[in-house]
C-alpha atoms as a PDB file:
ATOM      1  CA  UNK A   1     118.162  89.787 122.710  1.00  0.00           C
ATOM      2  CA  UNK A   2     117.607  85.835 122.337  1.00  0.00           C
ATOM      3  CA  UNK A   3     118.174  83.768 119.294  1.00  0.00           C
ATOM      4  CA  UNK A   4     114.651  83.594 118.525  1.00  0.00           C
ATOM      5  CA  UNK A   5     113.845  87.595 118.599  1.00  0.00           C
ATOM      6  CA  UNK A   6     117.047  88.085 116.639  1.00  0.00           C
ATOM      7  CA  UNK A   7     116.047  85.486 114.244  1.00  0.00           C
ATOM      8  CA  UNK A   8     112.513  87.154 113.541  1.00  0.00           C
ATOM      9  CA  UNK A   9     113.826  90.676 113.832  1.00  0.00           C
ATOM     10  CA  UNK A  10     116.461  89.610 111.069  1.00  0.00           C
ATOM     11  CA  UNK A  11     113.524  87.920 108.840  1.00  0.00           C
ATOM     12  CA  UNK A  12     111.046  91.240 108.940  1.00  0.00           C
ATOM     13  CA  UNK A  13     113.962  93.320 108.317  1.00  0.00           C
ATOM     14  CA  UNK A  14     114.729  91.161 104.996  1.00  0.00           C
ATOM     15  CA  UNK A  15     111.156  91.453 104.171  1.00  0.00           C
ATOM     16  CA  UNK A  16     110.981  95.071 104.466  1.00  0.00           C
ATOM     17  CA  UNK A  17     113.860  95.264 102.447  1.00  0.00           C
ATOM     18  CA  UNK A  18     112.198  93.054  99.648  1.00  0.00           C
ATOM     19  CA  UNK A  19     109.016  94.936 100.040  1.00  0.00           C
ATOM     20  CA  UNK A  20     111.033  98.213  99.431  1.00  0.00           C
ATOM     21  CA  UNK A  21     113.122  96.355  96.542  1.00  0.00           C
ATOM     22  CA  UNK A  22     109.824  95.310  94.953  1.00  0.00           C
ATOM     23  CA  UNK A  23     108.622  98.502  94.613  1.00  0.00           C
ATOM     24  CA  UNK A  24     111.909 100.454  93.155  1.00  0.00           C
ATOM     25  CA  UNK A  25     111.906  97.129  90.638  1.00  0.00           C
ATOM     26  CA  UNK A  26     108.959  98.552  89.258  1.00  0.00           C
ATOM     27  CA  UNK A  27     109.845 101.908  89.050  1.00  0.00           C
ATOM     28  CA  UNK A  28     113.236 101.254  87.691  1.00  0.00           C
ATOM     29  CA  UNK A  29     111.203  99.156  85.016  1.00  0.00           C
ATOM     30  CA  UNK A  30     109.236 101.946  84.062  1.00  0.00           C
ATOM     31  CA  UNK A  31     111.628 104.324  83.371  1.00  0.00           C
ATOM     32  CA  UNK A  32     114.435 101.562  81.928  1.00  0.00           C
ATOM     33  CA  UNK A  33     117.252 101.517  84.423  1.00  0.00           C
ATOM     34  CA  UNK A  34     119.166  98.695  83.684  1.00  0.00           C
ATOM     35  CA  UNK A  35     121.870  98.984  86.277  1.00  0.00           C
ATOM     36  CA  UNK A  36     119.488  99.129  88.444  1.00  0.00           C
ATOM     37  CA  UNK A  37     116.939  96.635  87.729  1.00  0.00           C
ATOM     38  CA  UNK A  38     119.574  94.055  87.032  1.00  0.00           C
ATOM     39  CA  UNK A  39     121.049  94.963  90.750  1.00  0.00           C
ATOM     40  CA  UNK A  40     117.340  94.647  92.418  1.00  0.00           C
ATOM     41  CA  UNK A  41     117.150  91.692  91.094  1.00  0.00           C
ATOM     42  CA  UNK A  42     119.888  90.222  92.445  1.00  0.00           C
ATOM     43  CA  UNK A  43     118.951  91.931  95.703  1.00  0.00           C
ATOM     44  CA  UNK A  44     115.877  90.248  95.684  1.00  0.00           C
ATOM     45  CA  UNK A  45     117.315  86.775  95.054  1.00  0.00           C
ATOM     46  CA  UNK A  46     119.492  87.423  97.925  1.00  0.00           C
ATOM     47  CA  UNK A  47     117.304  88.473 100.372  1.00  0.00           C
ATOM     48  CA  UNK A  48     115.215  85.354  99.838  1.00  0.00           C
ATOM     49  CA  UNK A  49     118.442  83.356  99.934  1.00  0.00           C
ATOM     50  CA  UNK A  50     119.315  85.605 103.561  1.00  0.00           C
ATOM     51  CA  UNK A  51     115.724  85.032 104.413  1.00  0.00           C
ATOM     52  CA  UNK A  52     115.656  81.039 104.175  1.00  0.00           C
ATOM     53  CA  UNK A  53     119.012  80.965 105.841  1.00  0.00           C
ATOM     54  CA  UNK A  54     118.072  82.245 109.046  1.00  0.00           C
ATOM     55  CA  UNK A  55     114.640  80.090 109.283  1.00  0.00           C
ATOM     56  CA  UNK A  56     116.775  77.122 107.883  1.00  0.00           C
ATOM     57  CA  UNK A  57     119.618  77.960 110.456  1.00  0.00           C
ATOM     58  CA  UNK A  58     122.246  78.168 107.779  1.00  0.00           C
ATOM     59  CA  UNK A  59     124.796  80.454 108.483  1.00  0.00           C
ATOM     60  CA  UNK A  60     126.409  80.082 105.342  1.00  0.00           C
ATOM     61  CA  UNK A  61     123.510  81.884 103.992  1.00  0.00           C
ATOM     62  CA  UNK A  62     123.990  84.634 106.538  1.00  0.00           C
ATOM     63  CA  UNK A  63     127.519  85.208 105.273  1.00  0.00           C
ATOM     64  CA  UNK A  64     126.753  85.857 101.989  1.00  0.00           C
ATOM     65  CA  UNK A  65     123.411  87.847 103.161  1.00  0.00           C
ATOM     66  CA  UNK A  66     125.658  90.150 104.975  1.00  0.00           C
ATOM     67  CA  UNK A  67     128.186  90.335 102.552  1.00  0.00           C
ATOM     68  CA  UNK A  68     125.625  91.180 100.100  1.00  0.00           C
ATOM     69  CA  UNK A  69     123.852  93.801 102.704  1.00  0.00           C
ATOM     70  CA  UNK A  70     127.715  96.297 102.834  1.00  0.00           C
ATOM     71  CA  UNK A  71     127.443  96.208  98.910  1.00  0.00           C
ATOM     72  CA  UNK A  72     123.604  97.342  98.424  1.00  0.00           C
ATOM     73  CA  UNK A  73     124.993  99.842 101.167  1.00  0.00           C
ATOM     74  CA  UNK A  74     127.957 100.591  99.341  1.00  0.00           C
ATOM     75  CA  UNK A  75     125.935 100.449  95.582  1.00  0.00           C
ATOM     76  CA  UNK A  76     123.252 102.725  97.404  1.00  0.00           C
ATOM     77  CA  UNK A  77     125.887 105.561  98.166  1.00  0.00           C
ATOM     78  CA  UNK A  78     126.893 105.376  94.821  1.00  0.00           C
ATOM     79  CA  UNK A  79     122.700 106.195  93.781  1.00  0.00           C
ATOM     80  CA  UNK A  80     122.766 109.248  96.009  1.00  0.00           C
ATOM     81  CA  UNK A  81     126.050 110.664  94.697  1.00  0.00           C
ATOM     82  CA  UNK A  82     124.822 110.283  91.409  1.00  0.00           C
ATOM     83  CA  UNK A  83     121.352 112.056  91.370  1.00  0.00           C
ATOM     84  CA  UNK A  84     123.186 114.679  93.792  1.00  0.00           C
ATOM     85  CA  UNK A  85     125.733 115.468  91.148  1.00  0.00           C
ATOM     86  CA  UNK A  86     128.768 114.516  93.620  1.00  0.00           C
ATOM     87  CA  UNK A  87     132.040 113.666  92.363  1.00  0.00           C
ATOM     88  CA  UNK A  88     131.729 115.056  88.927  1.00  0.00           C
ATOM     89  CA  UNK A  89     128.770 112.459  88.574  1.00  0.00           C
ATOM     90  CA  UNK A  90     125.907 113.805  86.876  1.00  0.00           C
ATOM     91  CA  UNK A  91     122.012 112.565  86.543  1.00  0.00           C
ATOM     92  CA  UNK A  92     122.126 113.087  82.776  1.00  0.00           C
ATOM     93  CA  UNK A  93     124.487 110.802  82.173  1.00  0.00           C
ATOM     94  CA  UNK A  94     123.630 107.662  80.821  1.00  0.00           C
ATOM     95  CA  UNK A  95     125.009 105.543  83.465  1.00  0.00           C
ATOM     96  CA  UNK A  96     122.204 103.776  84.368  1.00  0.00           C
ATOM     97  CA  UNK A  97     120.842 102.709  80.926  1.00  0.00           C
ATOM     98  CA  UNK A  98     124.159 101.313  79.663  1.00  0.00           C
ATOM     99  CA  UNK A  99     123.861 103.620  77.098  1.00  0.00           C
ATOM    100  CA  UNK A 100     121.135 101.930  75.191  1.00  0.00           C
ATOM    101  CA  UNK A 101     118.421 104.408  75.813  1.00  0.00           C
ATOM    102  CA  UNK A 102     117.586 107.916  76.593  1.00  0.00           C
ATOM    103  CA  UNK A 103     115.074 106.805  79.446  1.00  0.00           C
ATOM    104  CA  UNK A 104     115.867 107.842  83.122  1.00  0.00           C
ATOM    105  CA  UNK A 105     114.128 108.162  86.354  1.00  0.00           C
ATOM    106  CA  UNK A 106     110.316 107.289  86.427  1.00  0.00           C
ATOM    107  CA  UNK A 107     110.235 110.195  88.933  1.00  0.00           C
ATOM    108  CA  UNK A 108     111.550 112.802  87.409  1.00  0.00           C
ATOM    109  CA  UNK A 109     108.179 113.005  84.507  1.00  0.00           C
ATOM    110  CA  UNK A 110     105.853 111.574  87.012  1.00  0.00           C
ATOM    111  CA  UNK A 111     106.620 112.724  90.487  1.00  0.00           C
ATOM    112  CA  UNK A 112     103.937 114.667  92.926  1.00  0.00           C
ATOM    113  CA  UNK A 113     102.469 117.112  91.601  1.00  0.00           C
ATOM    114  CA  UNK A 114     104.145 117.303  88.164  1.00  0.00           C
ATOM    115  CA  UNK A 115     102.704 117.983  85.219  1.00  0.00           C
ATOM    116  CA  UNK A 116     104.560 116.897  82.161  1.00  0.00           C
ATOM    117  CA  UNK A 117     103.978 118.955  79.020  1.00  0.00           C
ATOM    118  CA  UNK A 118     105.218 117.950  75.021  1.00  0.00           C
ATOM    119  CA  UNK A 119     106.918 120.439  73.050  1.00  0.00           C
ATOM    120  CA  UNK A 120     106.801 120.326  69.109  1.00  0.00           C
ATOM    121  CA  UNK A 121     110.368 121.259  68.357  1.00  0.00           C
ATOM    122  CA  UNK A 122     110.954 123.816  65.949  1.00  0.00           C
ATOM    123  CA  UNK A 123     111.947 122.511  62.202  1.00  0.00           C
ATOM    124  CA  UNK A 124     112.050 118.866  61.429  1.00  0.00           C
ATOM    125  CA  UNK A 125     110.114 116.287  63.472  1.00  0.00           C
ATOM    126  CA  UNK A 126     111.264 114.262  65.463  1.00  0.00           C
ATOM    127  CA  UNK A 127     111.683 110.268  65.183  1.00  0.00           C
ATOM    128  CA  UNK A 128     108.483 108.067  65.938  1.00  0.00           C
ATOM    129  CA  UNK A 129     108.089 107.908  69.730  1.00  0.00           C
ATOM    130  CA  UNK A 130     110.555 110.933  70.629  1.00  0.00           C
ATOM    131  CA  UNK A 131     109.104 114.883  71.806  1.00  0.00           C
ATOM    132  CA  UNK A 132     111.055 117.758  73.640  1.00  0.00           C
ATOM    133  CA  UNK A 133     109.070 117.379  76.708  1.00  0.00           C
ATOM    134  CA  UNK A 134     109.168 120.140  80.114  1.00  0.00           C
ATOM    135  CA  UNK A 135     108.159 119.069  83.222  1.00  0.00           C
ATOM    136  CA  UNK A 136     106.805 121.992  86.096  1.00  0.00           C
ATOM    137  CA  UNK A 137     104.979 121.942  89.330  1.00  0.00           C
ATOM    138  CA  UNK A 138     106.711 119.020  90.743  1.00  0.00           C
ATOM    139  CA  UNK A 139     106.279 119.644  94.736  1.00  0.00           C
ATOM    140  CA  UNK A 140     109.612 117.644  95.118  1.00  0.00           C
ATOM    141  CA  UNK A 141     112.584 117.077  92.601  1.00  0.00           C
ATOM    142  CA  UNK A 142     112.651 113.270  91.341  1.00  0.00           C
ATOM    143  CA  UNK A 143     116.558 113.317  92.647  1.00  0.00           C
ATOM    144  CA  UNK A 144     115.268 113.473  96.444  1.00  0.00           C
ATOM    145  CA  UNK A 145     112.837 110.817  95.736  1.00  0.00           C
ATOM    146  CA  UNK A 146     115.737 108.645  94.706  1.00  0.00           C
ATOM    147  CA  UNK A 147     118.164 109.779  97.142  1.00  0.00           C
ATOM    148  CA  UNK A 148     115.530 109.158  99.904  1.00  0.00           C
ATOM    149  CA  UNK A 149     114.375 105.894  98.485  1.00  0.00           C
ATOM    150  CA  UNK A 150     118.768 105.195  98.672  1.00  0.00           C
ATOM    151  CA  UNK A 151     118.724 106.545 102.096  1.00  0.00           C
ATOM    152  CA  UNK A 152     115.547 104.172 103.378  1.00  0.00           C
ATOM    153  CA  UNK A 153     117.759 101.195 101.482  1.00  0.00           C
ATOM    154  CA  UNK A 154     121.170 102.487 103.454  1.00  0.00           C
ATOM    155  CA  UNK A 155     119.300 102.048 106.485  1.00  0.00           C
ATOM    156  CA  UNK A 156     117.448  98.729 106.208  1.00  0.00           C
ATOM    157  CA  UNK A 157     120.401  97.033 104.723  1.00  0.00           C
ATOM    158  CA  UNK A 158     122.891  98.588 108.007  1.00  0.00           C
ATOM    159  CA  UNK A 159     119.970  97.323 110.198  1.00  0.00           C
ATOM    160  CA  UNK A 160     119.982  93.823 108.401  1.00  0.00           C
ATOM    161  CA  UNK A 161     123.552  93.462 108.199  1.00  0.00           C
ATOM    162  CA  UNK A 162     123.696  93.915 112.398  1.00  0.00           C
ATOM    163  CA  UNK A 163     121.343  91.893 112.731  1.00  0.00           C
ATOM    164  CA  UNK A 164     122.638  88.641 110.641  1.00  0.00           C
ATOM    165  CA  UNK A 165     126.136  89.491 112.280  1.00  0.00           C
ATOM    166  CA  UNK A 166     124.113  89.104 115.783  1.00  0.00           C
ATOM    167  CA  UNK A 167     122.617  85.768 114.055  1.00  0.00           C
ATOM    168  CA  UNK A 168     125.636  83.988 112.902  1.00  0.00           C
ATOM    169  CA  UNK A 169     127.402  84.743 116.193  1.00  0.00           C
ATOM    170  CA  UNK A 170     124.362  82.702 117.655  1.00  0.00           C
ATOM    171  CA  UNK A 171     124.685  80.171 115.892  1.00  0.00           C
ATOM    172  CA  UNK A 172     127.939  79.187 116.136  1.00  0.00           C
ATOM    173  CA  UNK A 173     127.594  79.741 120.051  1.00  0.00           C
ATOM    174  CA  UNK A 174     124.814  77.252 119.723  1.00  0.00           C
ATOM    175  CA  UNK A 175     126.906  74.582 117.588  1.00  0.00           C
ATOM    176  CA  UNK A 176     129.480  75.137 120.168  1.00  0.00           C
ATOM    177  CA  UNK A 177     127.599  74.118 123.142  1.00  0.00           C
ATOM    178  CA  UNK A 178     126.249  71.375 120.833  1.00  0.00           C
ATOM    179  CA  UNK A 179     129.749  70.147 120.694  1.00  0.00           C
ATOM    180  CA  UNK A 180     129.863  69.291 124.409  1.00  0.00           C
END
C-alpha cells in the first residue's frame, strides 16, 4: 500500500466514522444521553482534527487520532456491556443520563416495528409530562440496535487506528529520506 492509498483509505475511514457518529448524535439527543452525546462530540471534533492531519501531513494529529481511536474502542465495549447487562451493569441504570433524567435509549420506544402504548396508572396522576408507558411488537430489542451500532463503531475505529499507525510510520520514513 503507498502513502497516497493509505492516506485516502485513512480519510474515508474517518468520514465513515463521522457519518456513523453523526447519526448516533442525533439519536443520543433524542432520547437524552448525556454521556454519550458529550463523548460523540468529542469524537467528532477528533475525527476532523485526525482528518485534517493526514491531508495536512501532520503526524502529530495522527497520534492523538489514534490515541483517541483505542478509547472510542475501549468506551464502545463499555456501551455493549452495558445494554447486555455484563458485569453487574444494567440498562436501567441511569448511567448514561448522569442521573438528571429518566430518559434512555431512543430505540428502545421507537425501534422497528414497535408500537408504544400509554398507560393511565391506577390512583393519583402522574406529574405533567410523565405516563407508565409499554412498548410491544418491536421486531428487534433496542439493546441490539445499540450493541450493533457499538460493534459497527469497534470496527471502524480498529480499522482507523491501523490505518493512521500505517500513516505515521510513512511519514516519518518520508522525513527521514528528506533528511538525506
Amino acid at each position: 500500500m503507498s502513502c497516497c492509498s493509505g492516506r485516502c483509505m485513512l480519510v474515508f475511514l474517518c468520514t465513515l466514522q463521522l457519518l456513523a457518529a453523526l447519526e448516533r448524535q442525533v439519536f443520543d439527543f433524542l432520547g437524552y444521553q448525556w454521556v454519550p452525546i458529550l463523548g460523540n462530540f468529542l469524537h467528532i471534533v477528533i475525527l476532523i482534527l485526525g482528518i485534517s492531519g493526514t491531508l495536512q501531513y501532520r503526524p502529530r494529529y495522527l497520534l492523538v487520532y489514534s490515541i483517541w481511536a483505542a478509547v472510542w474502542i475501549v468506551w464502545n465495549v463499555f456501551i455493549i456491556c452495558f445494554y447486555l447487562g455484563v458485569g453487574g451493569l444494567t440498562e436501567d441504570s441511569d448511567v448514561m443520563t448522569f442521573g438528571i433524567s429518566m430518559h434512555r435509549s431512543w430505540w428502545r420506544e421507537h425501534g422497528p416495528g414497535c408500537v408504544r402504548h400509554e398507560a393511565p396508572p391506577p390512583g393519583a396522576p402522574p406529574p405533567e409530562g410523565h405516563a407508565y408507558i409499554s412498548i410491544t411488537g418491536c421486531m428487534l430489542e433496542f439493546k441490539y440496535l445499540e450493541v450493533t451500532h457499538s460493534a459497527i463503531s469497534i470496527f471502524l475505529s480498529l480499522l482507523g487506528f491501523v490505518c493512521a499507525c500505517y500513516v505515521i510510520s510513512t511519514f516519518a520514513e518520508e522525513e527521514e529520506r528528506c533528511k538525506y
